[in-house]
C-alpha atoms as a PDB file:
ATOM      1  CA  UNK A   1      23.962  45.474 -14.949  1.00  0.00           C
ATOM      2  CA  UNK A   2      26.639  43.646 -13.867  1.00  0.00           C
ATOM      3  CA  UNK A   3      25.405  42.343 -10.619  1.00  0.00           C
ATOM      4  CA  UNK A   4      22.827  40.330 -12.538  1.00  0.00           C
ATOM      5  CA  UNK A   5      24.684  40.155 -15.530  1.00  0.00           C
ATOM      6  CA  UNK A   6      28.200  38.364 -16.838  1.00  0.00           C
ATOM      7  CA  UNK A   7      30.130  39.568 -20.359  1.00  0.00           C
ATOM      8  CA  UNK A   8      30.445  36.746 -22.144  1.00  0.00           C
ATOM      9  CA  UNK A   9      33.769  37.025 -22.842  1.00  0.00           C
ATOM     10  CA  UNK A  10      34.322  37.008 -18.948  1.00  0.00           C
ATOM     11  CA  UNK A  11      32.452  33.508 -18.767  1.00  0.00           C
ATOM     12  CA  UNK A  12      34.464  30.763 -17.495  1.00  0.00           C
ATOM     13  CA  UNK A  13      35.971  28.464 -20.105  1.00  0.00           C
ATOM     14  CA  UNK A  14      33.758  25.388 -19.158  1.00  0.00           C
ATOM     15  CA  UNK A  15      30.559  27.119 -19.853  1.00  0.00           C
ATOM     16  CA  UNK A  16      29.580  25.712 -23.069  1.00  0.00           C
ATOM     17  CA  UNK A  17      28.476  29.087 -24.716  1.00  0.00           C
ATOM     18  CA  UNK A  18      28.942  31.182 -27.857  1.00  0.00           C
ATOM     19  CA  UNK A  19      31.136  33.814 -27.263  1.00  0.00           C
ATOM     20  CA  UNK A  20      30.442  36.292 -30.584  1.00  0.00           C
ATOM     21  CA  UNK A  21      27.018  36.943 -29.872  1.00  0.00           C
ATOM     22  CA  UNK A  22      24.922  39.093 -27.395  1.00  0.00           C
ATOM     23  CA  UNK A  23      27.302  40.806 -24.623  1.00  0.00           C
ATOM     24  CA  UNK A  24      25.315  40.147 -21.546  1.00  0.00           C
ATOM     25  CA  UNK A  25      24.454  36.491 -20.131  1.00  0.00           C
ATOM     26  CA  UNK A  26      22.525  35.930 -17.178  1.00  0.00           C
ATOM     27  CA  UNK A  27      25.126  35.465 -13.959  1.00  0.00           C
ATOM     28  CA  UNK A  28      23.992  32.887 -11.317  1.00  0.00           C
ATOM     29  CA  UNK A  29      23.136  33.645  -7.966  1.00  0.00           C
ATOM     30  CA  UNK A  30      26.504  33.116  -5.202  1.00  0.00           C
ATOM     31  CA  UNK A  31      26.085  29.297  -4.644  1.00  0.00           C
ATOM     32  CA  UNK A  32      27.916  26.751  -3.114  1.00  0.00           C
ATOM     33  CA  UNK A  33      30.217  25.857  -5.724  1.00  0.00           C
ATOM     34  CA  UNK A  34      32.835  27.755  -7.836  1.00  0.00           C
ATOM     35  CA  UNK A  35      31.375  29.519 -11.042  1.00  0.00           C
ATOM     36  CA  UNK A  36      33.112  27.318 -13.446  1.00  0.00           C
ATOM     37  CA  UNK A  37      31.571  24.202 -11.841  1.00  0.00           C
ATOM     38  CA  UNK A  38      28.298  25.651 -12.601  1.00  0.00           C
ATOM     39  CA  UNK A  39      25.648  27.375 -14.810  1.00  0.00           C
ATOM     40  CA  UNK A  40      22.376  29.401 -13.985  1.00  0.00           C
ATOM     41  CA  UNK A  41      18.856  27.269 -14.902  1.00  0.00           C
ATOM     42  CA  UNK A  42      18.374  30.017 -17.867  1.00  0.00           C
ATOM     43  CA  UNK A  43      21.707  28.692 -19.993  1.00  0.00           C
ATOM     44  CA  UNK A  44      20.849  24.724 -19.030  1.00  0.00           C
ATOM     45  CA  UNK A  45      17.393  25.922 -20.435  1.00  0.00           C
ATOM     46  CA  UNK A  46      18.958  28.021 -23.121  1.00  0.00           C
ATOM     47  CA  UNK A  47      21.847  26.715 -24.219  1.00  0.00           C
ATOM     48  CA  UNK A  48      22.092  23.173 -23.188  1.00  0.00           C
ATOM     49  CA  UNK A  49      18.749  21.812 -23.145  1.00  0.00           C
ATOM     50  CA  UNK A  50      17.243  23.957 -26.097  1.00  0.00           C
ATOM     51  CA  UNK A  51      14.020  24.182 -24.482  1.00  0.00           C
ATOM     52  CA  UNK A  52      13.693  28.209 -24.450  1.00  0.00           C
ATOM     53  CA  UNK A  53      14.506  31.013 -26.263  1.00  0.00           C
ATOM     54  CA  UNK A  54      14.406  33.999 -24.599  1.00  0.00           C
ATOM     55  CA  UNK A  55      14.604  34.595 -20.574  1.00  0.00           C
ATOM     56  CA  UNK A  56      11.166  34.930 -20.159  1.00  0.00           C
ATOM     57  CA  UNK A  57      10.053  31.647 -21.650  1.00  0.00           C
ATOM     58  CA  UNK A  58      12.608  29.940 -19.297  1.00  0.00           C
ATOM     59  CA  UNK A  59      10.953  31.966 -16.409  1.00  0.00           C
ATOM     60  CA  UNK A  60       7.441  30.469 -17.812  1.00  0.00           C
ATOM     61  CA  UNK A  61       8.570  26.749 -17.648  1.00  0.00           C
ATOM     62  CA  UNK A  62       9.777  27.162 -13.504  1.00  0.00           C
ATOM     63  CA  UNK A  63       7.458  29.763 -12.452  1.00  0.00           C
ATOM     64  CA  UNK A  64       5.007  26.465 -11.427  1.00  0.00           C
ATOM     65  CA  UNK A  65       7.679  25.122  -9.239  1.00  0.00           C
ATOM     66  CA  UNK A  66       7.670  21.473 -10.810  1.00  0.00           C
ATOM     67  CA  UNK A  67      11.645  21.965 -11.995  1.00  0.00           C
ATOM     68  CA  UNK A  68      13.500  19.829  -9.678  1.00  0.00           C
ATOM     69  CA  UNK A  69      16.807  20.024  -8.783  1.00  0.00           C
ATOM     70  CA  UNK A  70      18.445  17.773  -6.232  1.00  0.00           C
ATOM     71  CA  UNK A  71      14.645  17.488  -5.224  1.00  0.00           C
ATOM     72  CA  UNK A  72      14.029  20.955  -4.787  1.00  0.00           C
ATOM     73  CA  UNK A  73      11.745  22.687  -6.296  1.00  0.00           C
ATOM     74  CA  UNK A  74      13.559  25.741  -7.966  1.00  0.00           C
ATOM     75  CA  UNK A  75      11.597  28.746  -9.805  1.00  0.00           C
ATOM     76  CA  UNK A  76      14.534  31.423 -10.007  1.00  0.00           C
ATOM     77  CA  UNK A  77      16.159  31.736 -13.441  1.00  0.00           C
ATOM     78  CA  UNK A  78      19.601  32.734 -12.066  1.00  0.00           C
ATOM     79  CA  UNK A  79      19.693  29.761  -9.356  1.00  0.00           C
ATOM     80  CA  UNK A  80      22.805  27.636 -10.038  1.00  0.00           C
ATOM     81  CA  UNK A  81      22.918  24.091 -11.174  1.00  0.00           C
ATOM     82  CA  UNK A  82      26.250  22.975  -9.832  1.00  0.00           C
ATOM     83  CA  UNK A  83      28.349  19.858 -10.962  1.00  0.00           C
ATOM     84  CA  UNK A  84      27.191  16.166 -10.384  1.00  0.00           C
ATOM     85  CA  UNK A  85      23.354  18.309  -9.206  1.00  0.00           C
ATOM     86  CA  UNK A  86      20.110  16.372 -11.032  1.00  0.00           C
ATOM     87  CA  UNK A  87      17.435  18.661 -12.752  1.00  0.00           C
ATOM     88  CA  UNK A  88      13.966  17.122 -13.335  1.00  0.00           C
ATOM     89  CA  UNK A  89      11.806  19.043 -15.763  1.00  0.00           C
ATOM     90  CA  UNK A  90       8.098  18.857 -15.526  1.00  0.00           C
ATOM     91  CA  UNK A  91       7.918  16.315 -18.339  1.00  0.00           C
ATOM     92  CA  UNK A  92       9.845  13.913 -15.892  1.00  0.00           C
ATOM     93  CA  UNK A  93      12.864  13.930 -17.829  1.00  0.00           C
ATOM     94  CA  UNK A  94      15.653  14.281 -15.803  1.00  0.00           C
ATOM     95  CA  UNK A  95      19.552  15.165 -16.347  1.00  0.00           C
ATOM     96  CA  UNK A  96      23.090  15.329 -14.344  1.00  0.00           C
ATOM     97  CA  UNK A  97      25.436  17.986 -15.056  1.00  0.00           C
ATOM     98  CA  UNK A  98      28.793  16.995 -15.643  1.00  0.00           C
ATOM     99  CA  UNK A  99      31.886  17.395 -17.504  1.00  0.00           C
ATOM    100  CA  UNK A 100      32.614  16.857 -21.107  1.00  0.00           C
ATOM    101  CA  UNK A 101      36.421  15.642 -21.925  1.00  0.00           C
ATOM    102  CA  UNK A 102      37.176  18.795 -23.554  1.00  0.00           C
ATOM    103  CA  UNK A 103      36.504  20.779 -20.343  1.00  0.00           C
ATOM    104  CA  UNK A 104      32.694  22.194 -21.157  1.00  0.00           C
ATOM    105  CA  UNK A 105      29.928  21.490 -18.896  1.00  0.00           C
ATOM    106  CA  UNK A 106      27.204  19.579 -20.669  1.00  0.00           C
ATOM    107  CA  UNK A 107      24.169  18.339 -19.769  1.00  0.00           C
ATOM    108  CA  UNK A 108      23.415  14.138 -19.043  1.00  0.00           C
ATOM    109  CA  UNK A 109      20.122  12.196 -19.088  1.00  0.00           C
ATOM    110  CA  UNK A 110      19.664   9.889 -16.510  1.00  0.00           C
ATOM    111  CA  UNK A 111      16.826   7.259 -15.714  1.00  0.00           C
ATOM    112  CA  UNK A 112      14.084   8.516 -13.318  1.00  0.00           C
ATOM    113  CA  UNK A 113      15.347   6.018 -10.731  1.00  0.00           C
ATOM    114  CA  UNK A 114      18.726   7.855 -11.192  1.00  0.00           C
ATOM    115  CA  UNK A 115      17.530  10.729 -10.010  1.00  0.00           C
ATOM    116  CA  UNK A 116      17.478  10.424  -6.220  1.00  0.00           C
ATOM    117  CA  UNK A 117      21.322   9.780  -6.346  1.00  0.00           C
ATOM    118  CA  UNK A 118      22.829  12.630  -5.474  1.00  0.00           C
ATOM    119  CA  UNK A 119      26.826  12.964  -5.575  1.00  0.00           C
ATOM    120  CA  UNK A 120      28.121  14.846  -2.043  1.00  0.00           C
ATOM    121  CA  UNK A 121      31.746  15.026  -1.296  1.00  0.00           C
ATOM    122  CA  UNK A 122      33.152  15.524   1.642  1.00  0.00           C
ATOM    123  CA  UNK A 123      35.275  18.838   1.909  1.00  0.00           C
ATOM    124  CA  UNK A 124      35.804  19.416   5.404  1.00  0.00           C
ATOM    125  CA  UNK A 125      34.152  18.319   8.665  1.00  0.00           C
ATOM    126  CA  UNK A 126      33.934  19.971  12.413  1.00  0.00           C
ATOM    127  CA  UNK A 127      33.621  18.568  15.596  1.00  0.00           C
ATOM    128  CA  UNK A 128      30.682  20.857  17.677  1.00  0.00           C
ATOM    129  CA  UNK A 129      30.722  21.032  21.425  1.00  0.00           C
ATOM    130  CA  UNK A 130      27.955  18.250  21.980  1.00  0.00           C
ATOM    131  CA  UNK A 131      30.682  15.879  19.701  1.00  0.00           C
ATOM    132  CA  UNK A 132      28.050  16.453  16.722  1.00  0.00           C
ATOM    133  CA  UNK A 133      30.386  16.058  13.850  1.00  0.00           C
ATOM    134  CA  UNK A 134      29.177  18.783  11.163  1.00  0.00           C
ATOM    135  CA  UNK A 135      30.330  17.799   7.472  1.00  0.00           C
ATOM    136  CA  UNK A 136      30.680  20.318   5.245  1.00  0.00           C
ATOM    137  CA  UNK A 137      29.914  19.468   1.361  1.00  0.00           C
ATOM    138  CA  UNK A 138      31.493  20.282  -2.393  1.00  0.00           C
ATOM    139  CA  UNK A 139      28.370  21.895  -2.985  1.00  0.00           C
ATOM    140  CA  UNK A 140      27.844  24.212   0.259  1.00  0.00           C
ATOM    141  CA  UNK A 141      25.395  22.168   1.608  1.00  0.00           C
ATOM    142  CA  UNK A 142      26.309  20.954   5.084  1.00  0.00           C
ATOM    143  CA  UNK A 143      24.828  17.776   7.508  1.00  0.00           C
ATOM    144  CA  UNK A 144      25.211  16.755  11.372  1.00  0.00           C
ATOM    145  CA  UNK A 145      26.254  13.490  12.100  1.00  0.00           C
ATOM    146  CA  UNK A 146      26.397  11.655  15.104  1.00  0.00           C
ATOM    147  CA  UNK A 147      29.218   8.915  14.326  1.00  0.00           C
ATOM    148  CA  UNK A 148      32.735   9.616  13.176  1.00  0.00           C
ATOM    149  CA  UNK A 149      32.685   7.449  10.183  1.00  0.00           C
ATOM    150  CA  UNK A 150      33.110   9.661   7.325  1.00  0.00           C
ATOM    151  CA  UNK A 151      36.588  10.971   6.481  1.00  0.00           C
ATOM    152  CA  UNK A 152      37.300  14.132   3.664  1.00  0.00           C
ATOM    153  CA  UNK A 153      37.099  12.794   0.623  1.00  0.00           C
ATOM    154  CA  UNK A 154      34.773  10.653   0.911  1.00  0.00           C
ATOM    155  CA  UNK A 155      31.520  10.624  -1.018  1.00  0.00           C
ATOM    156  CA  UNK A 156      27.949  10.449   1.002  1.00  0.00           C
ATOM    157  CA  UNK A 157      24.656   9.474  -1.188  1.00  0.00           C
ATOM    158  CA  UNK A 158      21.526  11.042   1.109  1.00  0.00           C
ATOM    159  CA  UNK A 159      17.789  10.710   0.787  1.00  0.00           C
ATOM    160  CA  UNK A 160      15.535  13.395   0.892  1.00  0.00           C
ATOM    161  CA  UNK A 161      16.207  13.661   4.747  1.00  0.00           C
ATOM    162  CA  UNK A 162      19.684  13.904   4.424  1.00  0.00           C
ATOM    163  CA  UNK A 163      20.178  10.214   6.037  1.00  0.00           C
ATOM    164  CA  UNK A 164      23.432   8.598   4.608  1.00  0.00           C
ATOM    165  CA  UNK A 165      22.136   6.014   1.930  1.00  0.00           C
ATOM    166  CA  UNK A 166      25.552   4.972   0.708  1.00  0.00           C
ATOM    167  CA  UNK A 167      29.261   5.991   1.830  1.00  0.00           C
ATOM    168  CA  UNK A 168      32.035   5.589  -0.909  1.00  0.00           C
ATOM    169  CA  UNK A 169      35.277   5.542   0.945  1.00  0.00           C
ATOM    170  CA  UNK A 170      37.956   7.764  -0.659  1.00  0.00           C
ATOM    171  CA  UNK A 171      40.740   4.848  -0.494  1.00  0.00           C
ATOM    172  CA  UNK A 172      42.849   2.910  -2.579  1.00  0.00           C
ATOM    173  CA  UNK A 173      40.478   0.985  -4.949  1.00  0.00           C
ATOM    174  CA  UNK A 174      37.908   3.742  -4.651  1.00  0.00           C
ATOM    175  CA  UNK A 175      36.572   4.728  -8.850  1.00  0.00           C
ATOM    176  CA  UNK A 176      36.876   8.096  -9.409  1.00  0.00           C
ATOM    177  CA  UNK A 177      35.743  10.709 -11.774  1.00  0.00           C
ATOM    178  CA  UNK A 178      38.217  13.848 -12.583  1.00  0.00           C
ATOM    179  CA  UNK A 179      37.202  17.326 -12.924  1.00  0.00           C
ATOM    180  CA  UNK A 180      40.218  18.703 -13.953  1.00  0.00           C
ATOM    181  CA  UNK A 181      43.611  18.601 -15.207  1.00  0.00           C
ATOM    182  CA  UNK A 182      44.543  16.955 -18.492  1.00  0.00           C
ATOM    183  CA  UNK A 183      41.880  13.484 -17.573  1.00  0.00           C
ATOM    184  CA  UNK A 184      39.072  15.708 -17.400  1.00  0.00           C
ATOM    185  CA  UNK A 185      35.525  13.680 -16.998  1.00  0.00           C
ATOM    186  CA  UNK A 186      38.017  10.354 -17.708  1.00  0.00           C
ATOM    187  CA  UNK A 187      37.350   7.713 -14.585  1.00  0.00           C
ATOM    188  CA  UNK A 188      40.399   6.168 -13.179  1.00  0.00           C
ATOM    189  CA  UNK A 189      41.546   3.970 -10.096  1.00  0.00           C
ATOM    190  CA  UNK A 190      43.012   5.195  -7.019  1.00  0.00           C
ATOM    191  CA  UNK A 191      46.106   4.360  -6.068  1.00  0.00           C
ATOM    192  CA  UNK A 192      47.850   5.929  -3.896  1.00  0.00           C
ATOM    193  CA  UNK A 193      47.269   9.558  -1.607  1.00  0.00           C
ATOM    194  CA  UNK A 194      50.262  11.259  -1.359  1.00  0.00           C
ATOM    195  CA  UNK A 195      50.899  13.051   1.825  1.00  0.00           C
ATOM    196  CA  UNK A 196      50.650  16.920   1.821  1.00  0.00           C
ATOM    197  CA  UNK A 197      53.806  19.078   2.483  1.00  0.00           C
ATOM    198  CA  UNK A 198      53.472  22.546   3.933  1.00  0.00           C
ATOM    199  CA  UNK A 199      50.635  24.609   1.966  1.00  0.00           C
ATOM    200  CA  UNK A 200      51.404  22.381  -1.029  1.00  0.00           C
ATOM    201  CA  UNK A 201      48.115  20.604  -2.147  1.00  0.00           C
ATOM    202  CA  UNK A 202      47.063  17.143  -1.908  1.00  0.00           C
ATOM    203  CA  UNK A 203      48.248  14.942  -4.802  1.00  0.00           C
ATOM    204  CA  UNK A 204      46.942  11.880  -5.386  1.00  0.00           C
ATOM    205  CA  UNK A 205      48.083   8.998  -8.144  1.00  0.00           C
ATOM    206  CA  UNK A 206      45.456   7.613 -10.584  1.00  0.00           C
ATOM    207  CA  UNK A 207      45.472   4.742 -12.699  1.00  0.00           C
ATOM    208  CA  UNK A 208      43.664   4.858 -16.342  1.00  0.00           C
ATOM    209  CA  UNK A 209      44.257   1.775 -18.802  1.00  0.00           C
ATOM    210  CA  UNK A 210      47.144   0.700 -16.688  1.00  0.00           C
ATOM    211  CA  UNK A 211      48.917   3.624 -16.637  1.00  0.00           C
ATOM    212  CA  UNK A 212      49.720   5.744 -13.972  1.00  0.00           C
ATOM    213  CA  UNK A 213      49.911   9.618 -13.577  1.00  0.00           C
ATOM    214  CA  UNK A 214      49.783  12.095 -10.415  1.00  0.00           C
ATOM    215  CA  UNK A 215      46.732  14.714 -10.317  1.00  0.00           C
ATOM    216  CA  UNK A 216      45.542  16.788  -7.430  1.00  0.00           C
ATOM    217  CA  UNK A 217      43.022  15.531  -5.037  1.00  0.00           C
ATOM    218  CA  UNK A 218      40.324  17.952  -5.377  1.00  0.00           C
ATOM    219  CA  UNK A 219      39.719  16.915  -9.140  1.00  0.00           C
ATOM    220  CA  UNK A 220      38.689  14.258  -7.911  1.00  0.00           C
ATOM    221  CA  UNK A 221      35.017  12.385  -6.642  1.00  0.00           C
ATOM    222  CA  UNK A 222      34.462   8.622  -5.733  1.00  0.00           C
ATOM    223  CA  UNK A 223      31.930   7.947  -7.629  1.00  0.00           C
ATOM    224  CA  UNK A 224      32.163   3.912  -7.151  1.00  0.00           C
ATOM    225  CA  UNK A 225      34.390   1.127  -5.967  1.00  0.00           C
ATOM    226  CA  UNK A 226      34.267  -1.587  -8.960  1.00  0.00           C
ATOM    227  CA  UNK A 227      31.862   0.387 -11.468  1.00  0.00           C
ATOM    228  CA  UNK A 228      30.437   4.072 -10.941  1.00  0.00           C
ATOM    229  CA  UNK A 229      27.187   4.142  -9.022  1.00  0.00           C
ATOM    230  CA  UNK A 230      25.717   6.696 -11.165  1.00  0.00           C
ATOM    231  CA  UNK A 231      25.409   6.952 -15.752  1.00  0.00           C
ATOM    232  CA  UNK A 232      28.016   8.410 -17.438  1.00  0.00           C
ATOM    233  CA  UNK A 233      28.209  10.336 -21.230  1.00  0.00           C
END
Protein backbone atom coordinates (compact mmCIF):
# COMPACT_ATOMS: atom_id res chain seq x y z
CA UNK A 1 0.00 0.00 0.00
CA UNK A 2 2.48 2.28 0.60
CA UNK A 3 4.27 2.33 -2.65
CA UNK A 4 1.15 3.81 -4.21
CA UNK A 5 -0.08 5.25 -1.24
CA UNK A 6 1.03 8.32 1.34
CA UNK A 7 -0.56 8.65 5.21
CA UNK A 8 -1.80 11.76 5.34
CA UNK A 9 -0.31 12.72 8.24
CA UNK A 10 3.10 12.00 6.43
CA UNK A 11 2.06 14.58 3.59
CA UNK A 12 4.26 17.45 3.25
CA UNK A 13 3.10 20.65 4.91
CA UNK A 14 2.45 22.55 1.56
CA UNK A 15 -0.04 20.11 0.33
CA UNK A 16 -3.19 21.84 0.89
CA UNK A 17 -5.13 18.77 2.36
CA UNK A 18 -7.30 17.73 5.30
CA UNK A 19 -5.46 15.87 7.59
CA UNK A 20 -8.47 14.14 9.95
CA UNK A 21 -10.01 12.29 7.32
CA UNK A 22 -9.31 9.07 5.25
CA UNK A 23 -5.64 7.61 6.07
CA UNK A 24 -4.44 6.86 2.63
CA UNK A 25 -3.89 9.62 -0.24
CA UNK A 26 -2.75 8.84 -3.53
CA UNK A 27 1.38 9.34 -3.66
CA UNK A 28 2.74 10.73 -7.00
CA UNK A 29 4.87 8.98 -9.22
CA UNK A 30 9.11 9.89 -8.56
CA UNK A 31 9.25 13.14 -10.68
CA UNK A 32 11.55 15.70 -11.23
CA UNK A 33 10.89 17.87 -8.44
CA UNK A 34 10.85 17.44 -4.60
CA UNK A 35 7.45 16.11 -3.14
CA UNK A 36 6.59 19.24 -1.39
CA UNK A 37 6.87 21.24 -4.64
CA UNK A 38 4.28 19.05 -6.00
CA UNK A 39 0.93 17.14 -5.99
CA UNK A 40 -0.40 14.05 -8.02
CA UNK A 41 -3.31 15.10 -10.89
CA UNK A 42 -5.91 13.11 -8.47
CA UNK A 43 -5.56 15.89 -5.37
CA UNK A 44 -5.37 19.04 -8.10
CA UNK A 45 -8.59 17.17 -9.33
CA UNK A 46 -9.73 16.36 -5.85
CA UNK A 47 -8.84 18.73 -3.65
CA UNK A 48 -7.91 21.83 -5.45
CA UNK A 49 -9.95 22.01 -8.43
CA UNK A 50 -13.18 20.24 -7.00
CA UNK A 51 -13.88 18.64 -10.16
CA UNK A 52 -14.00 14.82 -8.83
CA UNK A 53 -14.90 12.93 -6.11
CA UNK A 54 -13.62 9.76 -5.95
CA UNK A 55 -10.31 8.34 -7.86
CA UNK A 56 -12.09 6.84 -10.44
CA UNK A 57 -13.99 9.86 -11.69
CA UNK A 58 -10.58 11.69 -11.86
CA UNK A 59 -9.29 8.63 -13.89
CA UNK A 60 -12.57 9.22 -16.23
CA UNK A 61 -11.79 12.95 -16.97
CA UNK A 62 -7.78 11.99 -18.29
CA UNK A 63 -8.34 8.62 -19.53
CA UNK A 64 -9.07 10.63 -23.19
CA UNK A 65 -5.72 12.21 -23.03
CA UNK A 66 -7.01 15.92 -23.58
CA UNK A 67 -5.50 17.01 -19.84
CA UNK A 68 -2.56 19.02 -20.65
CA UNK A 69 0.18 19.68 -18.69
CA UNK A 70 3.17 21.68 -19.84
CA UNK A 71 1.63 20.50 -23.28
CA UNK A 72 1.64 17.01 -22.60
CA UNK A 73 -0.93 15.05 -22.72
CA UNK A 74 -1.10 13.21 -19.25
CA UNK A 75 -3.72 10.25 -18.45
CA UNK A 76 -2.05 8.77 -15.15
CA UNK A 77 -3.76 9.80 -11.91
CA UNK A 78 -0.55 9.65 -9.81
CA UNK A 79 1.61 11.78 -12.45
CA UNK A 80 2.96 14.88 -10.65
CA UNK A 81 2.09 18.44 -11.32
CA UNK A 82 5.18 20.21 -10.11
CA UNK A 83 5.54 24.01 -9.18
CA UNK A 84 5.24 26.90 -11.80
CA UNK A 85 3.84 23.44 -14.39
CA UNK A 86 0.39 24.61 -16.47
CA UNK A 87 -2.58 22.06 -16.52
CA UNK A 88 -5.19 22.51 -19.31
CA UNK A 89 -8.41 20.63 -18.73
CA UNK A 90 -10.50 19.56 -21.62
CA UNK A 91 -12.86 22.50 -21.15
CA UNK A 92 -9.78 24.75 -22.10
CA UNK A 93 -9.45 26.14 -18.81
CA UNK A 94 -6.14 26.23 -17.80
CA UNK A 95 -4.16 26.78 -14.33
CA UNK A 96 -0.41 27.29 -12.84
CA UNK A 97 0.50 25.76 -9.70
CA UNK A 98 2.08 27.87 -7.33
CA UNK A 99 2.52 28.92 -3.88
CA UNK A 100 0.11 30.49 -1.51
CA UNK A 101 1.79 33.00 1.22
CA UNK A 102 1.00 30.72 3.93
CA UNK A 103 3.15 27.94 2.41
CA UNK A 104 0.19 25.62 0.67
CA UNK A 105 0.27 24.86 -2.89
CA UNK A 106 -2.83 26.16 -4.60
CA UNK A 107 -4.00 26.13 -7.80
CA UNK A 108 -3.93 29.58 -10.41
CA UNK A 109 -6.01 30.33 -13.53
CA UNK A 110 -4.28 31.71 -16.23
CA UNK A 111 -5.43 33.04 -19.77
CA UNK A 112 -5.20 30.45 -22.62
CA UNK A 113 -2.42 32.55 -24.16
CA UNK A 114 -0.69 32.04 -20.73
CA UNK A 115 -0.45 28.74 -21.13
CA UNK A 116 2.50 28.12 -23.44
CA UNK A 117 4.76 29.96 -20.85
CA UNK A 118 6.40 27.62 -19.13
CA UNK A 119 8.78 28.61 -16.05
CA UNK A 120 12.38 26.46 -16.38
CA UNK A 121 15.20 27.27 -14.11
CA UNK A 122 18.39 26.58 -14.57
CA UNK A 123 19.94 24.14 -11.88
CA UNK A 124 23.03 22.96 -13.25
CA UNK A 125 24.58 22.69 -16.73
CA UNK A 126 27.42 20.23 -18.37
CA UNK A 127 29.73 20.67 -20.95
CA UNK A 128 29.59 17.15 -23.36
CA UNK A 129 32.58 16.13 -25.39
CA UNK A 130 31.29 17.68 -28.80
CA UNK A 131 31.13 21.26 -26.47
CA UNK A 132 27.17 20.59 -26.45
CA UNK A 133 26.34 22.36 -23.29
CA UNK A 134 23.50 20.10 -21.56
CA UNK A 135 21.29 22.23 -19.02
CA UNK A 136 19.77 20.55 -16.51
CA UNK A 137 16.23 21.99 -15.19
CA UNK A 138 14.24 22.62 -11.60
CA UNK A 139 11.87 20.28 -12.89
CA UNK A 140 14.14 17.23 -14.20
CA UNK A 141 13.68 18.02 -17.54
CA UNK A 142 16.97 18.61 -19.33
CA UNK A 143 17.94 20.50 -23.03
CA UNK A 144 21.21 20.66 -25.35
CA UNK A 145 22.39 23.82 -26.29
CA UNK A 146 24.83 24.85 -28.62
CA UNK A 147 25.91 28.45 -27.21
CA UNK A 148 27.17 29.19 -23.74
CA UNK A 149 24.75 31.86 -22.93
CA UNK A 150 22.78 30.63 -20.13
CA UNK A 151 24.26 30.72 -16.62
CA UNK A 152 22.51 28.70 -13.26
CA UNK A 153 19.97 30.58 -12.21
CA UNK A 154 18.75 31.74 -14.90
CA UNK A 155 15.23 31.18 -16.17
CA UNK A 156 14.63 29.74 -19.96
CA UNK A 157 10.87 30.10 -21.48
CA UNK A 158 10.78 27.13 -24.43
CA UNK A 159 8.23 26.32 -27.08
CA UNK A 160 6.96 23.12 -27.72
CA UNK A 161 10.42 22.19 -29.31
CA UNK A 162 12.30 23.14 -26.52
CA UNK A 163 13.84 26.31 -28.53
CA UNK A 164 14.68 29.17 -26.00
CA UNK A 165 11.75 31.75 -26.44
CA UNK A 166 12.86 34.08 -23.69
CA UNK A 167 16.04 34.06 -21.24
CA UNK A 168 15.57 35.95 -17.84
CA UNK A 169 19.03 36.59 -16.56
CA UNK A 170 19.43 35.77 -12.84
CA UNK A 171 21.23 39.30 -12.07
CA UNK A 172 20.86 42.23 -10.13
CA UNK A 173 17.51 43.80 -11.25
CA UNK A 174 16.20 40.38 -12.19
CA UNK A 175 12.08 40.03 -10.39
CA UNK A 176 11.86 37.16 -8.53
CA UNK A 177 9.33 34.95 -6.97
CA UNK A 178 10.25 33.04 -3.49
CA UNK A 179 9.40 29.60 -2.66
CA UNK A 180 10.45 29.54 0.65
CA UNK A 181 11.54 31.00 3.77
CA UNK A 182 9.50 33.57 5.66
CA UNK A 183 8.55 35.70 1.85
CA UNK A 184 6.99 32.73 0.60
CA UNK A 185 5.11 33.37 -2.99
CA UNK A 186 6.04 37.39 -2.10
CA UNK A 187 8.06 38.87 -5.39
CA UNK A 188 11.03 40.93 -4.60
CA UNK A 189 14.14 42.60 -6.38
CA UNK A 190 17.48 41.22 -6.59
CA UNK A 191 20.12 42.75 -5.22
CA UNK A 192 22.92 41.35 -4.57
CA UNK A 193 24.42 37.30 -4.87
CA UNK A 194 26.47 36.63 -2.17
CA UNK A 195 29.39 34.44 -2.81
CA UNK A 196 29.28 30.81 -1.47
CA UNK A 197 31.77 29.67 1.29
CA UNK A 198 32.75 26.04 1.59
CA UNK A 199 29.48 23.70 1.47
CA UNK A 200 27.56 26.69 2.84
CA UNK A 201 24.64 27.54 0.40
CA UNK A 202 24.14 30.33 -1.86
CA UNK A 203 22.56 33.41 -0.22
CA UNK A 204 21.26 35.94 -2.04
CA UNK A 205 19.75 39.60 -0.79
CA UNK A 206 16.19 40.61 -1.85
CA UNK A 207 14.50 43.74 -1.76
CA UNK A 208 10.52 43.91 -0.96
CA UNK A 209 8.90 47.51 -0.34
CA UNK A 210 12.33 48.92 0.12
CA UNK A 211 13.49 46.78 2.52
CA UNK A 212 16.11 44.47 2.43
CA UNK A 213 16.59 40.87 3.86
CA UNK A 214 19.04 37.82 2.95
CA UNK A 215 17.27 34.42 1.72
CA UNK A 216 18.84 31.46 0.04
CA UNK A 217 19.17 31.26 -3.64
CA UNK A 218 17.28 28.26 -4.44
CA UNK A 219 13.92 29.90 -3.15
CA UNK A 220 14.23 31.73 -5.64
CA UNK A 221 12.96 31.99 -9.75
CA UNK A 222 13.29 35.06 -12.15
CA UNK A 223 10.23 35.32 -13.17
CA UNK A 224 10.70 38.99 -14.86
CA UNK A 225 12.97 41.98 -15.02
CA UNK A 226 10.50 45.13 -14.48
CA UNK A 227 7.07 43.14 -14.02
CA UNK A 228 6.66 39.18 -13.89
CA UNK A 229 6.18 37.63 -17.31
CA UNK A 230 3.61 35.32 -16.15
CA UNK A 231 -0.19 36.05 -13.66
CA UNK A 232 0.09 35.93 -10.25
CA UNK A 233 -2.76 35.11 -7.20
Amino acid sequence: MSKRSLKRIAAPRSWPIKRKVNKWLTRPLPGGQKLEYGLPLNIIFKDLLKLTKTTRETKQIIRDGKVLVNKVPRKDYKFQIGLFDVIELPNKEAFRLLFSKKGKLIIHQIKKEESSLIIYKIINKTILKNKIIQLNFHNGKNILVEKDNYKVGDTLILDEKNNVKQHLKFEKGALLYLIGGKHIAETGILETVHKSEGSQPNKIEVKIDNNNFTTLKEYSFAIGKEKAIISLP
